[in-house]
C-alpha atoms as a PDB file:
ATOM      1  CA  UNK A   1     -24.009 -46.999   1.947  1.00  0.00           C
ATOM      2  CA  UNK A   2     -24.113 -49.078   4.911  1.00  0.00           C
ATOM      3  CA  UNK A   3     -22.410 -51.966   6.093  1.00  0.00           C
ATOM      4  CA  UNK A   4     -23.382 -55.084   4.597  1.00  0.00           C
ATOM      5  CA  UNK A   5     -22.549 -58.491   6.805  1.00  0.00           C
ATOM      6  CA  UNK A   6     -23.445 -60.596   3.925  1.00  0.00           C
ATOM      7  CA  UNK A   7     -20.402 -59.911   2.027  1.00  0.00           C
ATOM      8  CA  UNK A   8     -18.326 -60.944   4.912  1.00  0.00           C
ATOM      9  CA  UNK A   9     -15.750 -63.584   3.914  1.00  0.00           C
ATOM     10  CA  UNK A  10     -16.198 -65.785   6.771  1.00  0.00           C
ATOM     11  CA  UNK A  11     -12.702 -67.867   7.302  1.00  0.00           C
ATOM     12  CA  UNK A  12     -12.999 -69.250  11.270  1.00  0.00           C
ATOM     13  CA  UNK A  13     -15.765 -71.281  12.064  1.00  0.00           C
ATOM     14  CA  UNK A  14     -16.095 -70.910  16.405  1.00  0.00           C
ATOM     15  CA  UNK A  15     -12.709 -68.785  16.592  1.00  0.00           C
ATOM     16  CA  UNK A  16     -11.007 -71.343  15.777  1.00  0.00           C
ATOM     17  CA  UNK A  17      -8.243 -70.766  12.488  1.00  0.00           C
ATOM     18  CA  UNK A  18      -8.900 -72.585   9.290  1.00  0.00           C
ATOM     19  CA  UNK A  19      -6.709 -71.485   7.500  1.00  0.00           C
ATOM     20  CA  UNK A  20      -4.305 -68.567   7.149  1.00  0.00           C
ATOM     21  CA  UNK A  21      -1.287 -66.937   4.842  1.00  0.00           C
ATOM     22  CA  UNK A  22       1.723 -68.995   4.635  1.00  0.00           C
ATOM     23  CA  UNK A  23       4.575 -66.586   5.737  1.00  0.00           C
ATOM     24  CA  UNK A  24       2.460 -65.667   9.223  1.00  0.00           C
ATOM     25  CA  UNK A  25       2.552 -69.310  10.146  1.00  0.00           C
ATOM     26  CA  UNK A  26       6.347 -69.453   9.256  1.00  0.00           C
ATOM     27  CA  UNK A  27       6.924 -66.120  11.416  1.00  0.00           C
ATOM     28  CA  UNK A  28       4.599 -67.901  13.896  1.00  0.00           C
ATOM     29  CA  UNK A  29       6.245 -71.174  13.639  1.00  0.00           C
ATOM     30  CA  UNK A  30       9.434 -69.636  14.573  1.00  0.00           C
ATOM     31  CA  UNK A  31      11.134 -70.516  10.550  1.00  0.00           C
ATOM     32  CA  UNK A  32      12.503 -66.803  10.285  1.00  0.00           C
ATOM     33  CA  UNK A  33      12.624 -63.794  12.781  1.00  0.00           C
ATOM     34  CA  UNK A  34      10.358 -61.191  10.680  1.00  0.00           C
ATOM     35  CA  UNK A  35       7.265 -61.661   8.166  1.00  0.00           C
ATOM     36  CA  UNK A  36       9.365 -59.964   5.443  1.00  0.00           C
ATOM     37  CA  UNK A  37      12.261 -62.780   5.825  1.00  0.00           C
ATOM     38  CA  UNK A  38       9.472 -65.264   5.429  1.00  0.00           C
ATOM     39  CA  UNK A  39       7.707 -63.565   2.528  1.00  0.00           C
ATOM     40  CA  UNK A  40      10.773 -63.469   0.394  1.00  0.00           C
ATOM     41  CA  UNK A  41      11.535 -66.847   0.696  1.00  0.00           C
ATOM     42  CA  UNK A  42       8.014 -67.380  -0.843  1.00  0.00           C
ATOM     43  CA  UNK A  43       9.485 -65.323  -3.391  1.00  0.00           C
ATOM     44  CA  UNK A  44      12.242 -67.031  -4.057  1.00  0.00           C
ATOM     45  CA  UNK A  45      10.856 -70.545  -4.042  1.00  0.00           C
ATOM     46  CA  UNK A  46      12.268 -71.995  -0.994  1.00  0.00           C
ATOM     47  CA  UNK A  47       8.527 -72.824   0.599  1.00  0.00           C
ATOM     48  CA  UNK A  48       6.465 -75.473  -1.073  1.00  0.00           C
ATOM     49  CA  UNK A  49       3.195 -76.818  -0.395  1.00  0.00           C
ATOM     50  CA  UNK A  50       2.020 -79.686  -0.927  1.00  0.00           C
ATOM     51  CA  UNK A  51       4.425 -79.899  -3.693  1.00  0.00           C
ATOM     52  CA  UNK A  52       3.606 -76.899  -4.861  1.00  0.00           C
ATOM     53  CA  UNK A  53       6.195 -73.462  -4.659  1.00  0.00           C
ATOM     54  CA  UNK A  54       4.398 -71.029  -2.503  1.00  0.00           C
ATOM     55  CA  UNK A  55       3.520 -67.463  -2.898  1.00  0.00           C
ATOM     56  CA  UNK A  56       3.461 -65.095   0.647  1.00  0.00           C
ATOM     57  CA  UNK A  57      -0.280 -64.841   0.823  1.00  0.00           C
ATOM     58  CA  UNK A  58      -0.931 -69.058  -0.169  1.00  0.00           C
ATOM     59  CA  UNK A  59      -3.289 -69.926   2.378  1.00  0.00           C
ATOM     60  CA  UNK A  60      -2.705 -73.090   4.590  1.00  0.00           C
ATOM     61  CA  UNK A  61      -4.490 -75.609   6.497  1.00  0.00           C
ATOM     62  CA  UNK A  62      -3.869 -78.019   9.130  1.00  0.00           C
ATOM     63  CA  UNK A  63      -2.718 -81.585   7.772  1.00  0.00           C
ATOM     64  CA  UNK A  64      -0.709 -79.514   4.641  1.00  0.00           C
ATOM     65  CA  UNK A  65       2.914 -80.446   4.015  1.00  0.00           C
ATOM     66  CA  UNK A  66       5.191 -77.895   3.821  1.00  0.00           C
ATOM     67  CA  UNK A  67       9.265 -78.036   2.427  1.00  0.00           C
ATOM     68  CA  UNK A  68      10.747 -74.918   3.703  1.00  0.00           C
ATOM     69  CA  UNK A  69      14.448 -73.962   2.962  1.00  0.00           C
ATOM     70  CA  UNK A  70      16.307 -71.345   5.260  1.00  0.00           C
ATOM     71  CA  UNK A  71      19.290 -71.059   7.139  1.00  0.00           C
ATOM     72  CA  UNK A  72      18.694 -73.600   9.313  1.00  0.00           C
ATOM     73  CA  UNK A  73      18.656 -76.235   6.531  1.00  0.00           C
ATOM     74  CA  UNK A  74      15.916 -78.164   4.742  1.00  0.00           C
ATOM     75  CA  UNK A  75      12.275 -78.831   6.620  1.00  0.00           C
ATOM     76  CA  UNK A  76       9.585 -81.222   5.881  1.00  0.00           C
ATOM     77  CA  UNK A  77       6.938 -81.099   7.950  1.00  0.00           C
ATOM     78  CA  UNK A  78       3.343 -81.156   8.203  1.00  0.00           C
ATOM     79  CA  UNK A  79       1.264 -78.313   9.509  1.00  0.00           C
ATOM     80  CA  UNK A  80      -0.804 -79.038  12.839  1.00  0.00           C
ATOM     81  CA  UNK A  81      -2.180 -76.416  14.115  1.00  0.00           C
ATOM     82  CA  UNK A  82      -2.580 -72.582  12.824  1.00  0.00           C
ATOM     83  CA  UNK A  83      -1.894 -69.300  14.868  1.00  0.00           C
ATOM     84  CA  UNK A  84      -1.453 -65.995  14.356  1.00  0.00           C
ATOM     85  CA  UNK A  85       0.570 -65.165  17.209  1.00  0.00           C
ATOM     86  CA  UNK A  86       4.348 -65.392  17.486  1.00  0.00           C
ATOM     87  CA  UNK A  87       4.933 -67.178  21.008  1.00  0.00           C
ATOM     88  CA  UNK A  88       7.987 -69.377  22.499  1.00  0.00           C
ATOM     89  CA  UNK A  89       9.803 -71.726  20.838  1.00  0.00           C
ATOM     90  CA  UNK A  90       8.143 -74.862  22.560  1.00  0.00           C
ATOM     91  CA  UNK A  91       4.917 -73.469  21.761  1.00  0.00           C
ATOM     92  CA  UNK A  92       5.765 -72.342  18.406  1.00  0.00           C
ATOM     93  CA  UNK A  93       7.021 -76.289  18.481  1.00  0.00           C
ATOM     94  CA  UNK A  94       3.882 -77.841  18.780  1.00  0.00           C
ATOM     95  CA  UNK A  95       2.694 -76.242  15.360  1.00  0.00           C
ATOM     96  CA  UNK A  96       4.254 -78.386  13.518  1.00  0.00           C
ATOM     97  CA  UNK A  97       5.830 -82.352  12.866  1.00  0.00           C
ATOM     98  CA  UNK A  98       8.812 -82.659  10.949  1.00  0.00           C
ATOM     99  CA  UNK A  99       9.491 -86.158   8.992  1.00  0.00           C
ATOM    100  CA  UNK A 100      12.017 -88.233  10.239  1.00  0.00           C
ATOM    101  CA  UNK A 101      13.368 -88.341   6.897  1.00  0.00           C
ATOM    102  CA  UNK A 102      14.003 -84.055   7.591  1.00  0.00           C
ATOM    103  CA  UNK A 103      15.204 -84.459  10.382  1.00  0.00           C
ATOM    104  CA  UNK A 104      18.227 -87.636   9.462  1.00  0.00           C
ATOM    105  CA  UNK A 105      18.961 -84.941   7.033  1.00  0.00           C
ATOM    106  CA  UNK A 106      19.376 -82.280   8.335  1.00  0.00           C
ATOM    107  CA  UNK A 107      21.274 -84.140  11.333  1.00  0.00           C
ATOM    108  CA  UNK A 108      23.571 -85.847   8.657  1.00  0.00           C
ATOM    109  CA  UNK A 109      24.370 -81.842   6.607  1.00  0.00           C
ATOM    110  CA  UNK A 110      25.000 -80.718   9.761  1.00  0.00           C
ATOM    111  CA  UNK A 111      27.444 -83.191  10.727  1.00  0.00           C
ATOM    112  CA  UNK A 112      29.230 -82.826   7.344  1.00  0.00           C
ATOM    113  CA  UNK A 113      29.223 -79.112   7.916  1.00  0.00           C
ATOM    114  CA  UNK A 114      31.385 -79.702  11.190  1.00  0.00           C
ATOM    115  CA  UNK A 115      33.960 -82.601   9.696  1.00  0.00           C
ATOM    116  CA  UNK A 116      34.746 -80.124   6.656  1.00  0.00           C
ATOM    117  CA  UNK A 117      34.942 -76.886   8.659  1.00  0.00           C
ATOM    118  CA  UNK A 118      37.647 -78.588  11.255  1.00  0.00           C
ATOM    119  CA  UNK A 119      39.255 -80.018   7.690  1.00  0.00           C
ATOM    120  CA  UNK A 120      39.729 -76.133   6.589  1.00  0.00           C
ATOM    121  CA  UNK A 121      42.329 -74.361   7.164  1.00  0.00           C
ATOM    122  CA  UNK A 122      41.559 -70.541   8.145  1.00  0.00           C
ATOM    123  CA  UNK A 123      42.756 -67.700   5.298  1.00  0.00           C
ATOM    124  CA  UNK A 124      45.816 -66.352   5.724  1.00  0.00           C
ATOM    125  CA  UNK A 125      45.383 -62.947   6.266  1.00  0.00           C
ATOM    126  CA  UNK A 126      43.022 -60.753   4.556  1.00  0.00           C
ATOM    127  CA  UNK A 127      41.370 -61.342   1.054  1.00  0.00           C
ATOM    128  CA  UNK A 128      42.056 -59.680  -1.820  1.00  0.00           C
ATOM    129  CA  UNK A 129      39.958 -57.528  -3.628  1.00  0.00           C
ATOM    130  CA  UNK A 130      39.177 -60.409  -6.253  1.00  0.00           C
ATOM    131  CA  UNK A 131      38.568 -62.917  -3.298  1.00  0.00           C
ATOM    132  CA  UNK A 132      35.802 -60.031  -1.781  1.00  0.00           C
ATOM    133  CA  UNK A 133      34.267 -59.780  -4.978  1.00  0.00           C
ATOM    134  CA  UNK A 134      33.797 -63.984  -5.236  1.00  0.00           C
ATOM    135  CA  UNK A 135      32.560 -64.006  -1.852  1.00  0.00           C
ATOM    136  CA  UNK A 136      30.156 -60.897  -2.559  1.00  0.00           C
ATOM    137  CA  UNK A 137      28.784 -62.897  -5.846  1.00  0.00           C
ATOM    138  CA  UNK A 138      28.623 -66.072  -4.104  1.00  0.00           C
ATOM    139  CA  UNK A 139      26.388 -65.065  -1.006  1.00  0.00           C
ATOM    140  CA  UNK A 140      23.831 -63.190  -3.860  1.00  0.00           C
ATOM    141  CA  UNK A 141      24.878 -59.420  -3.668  1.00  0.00           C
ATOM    142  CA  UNK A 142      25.386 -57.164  -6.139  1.00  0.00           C
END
């Protein structure tokens, strides 16, 4: 039993990345702080590509467009460049090209975000036990 190269599954052609899992580019690409953050929102449908809800392991290639949903907001873009390796942010930058129509967006939530927050009023002391219990439901525990 010795090693065979033929049934090598060849995926770089000259070192160079052709294509690789989904949630390492969006660790790489700087969308969410771990691999497992990234994988479950693969899980939970909040990457698409192409159109297409994305599973952890979907593989990607330059010139794919991706809609990713996190914390952050709501990303279009369309992938440039591949790499396995988590660097800065302007690095991790340059992966990727967001639409303008993302970006006017995202620019206009978070603007809406600030008017109704300085609209609110804070709580008057603390919540109640029914109160904790809406707030635990509504952020997706228990």
């Amino acid at each position: 039993m010795g090693f065979d190269p033929d049934y090598l599954y060849i995926w770089r052609s000259e070192d160079v990345l052709t294509f690789m899992r989904i949630d390492k580019w969006l660790w790489a690409a700087r969308f969410f702080k771990t691999r497992a953050l990234a994988s479950k929102a693969c899980d939970l449908g909040r990457i698409h590509s192409n159109s297409i809800e994305a599973k952890p392991a979907r593989e990607i290639r330059a010139g794919d467009k991706l809609g990713i949903k996190n914390e952050g907001g709501e990303f279009q873009v369309e992938v440039l460049q591949l790499s396995e390796m988590r660097g800065p942010a302007a690095v991790a930058q340059a992966l990727y090209h967001e639409t303008e129509v993302s970006k006017v967006v995202r620019l206009k939530a978070t603007e809406e975000r600030k008017a109704l927050h300085q609209l609110e009023g804070l709580p008057e002391g603390r919540p109640s036990k029914r109160d904790r219990r809406r707030i635990i439901q509504f952020r997706g525990g228990r």
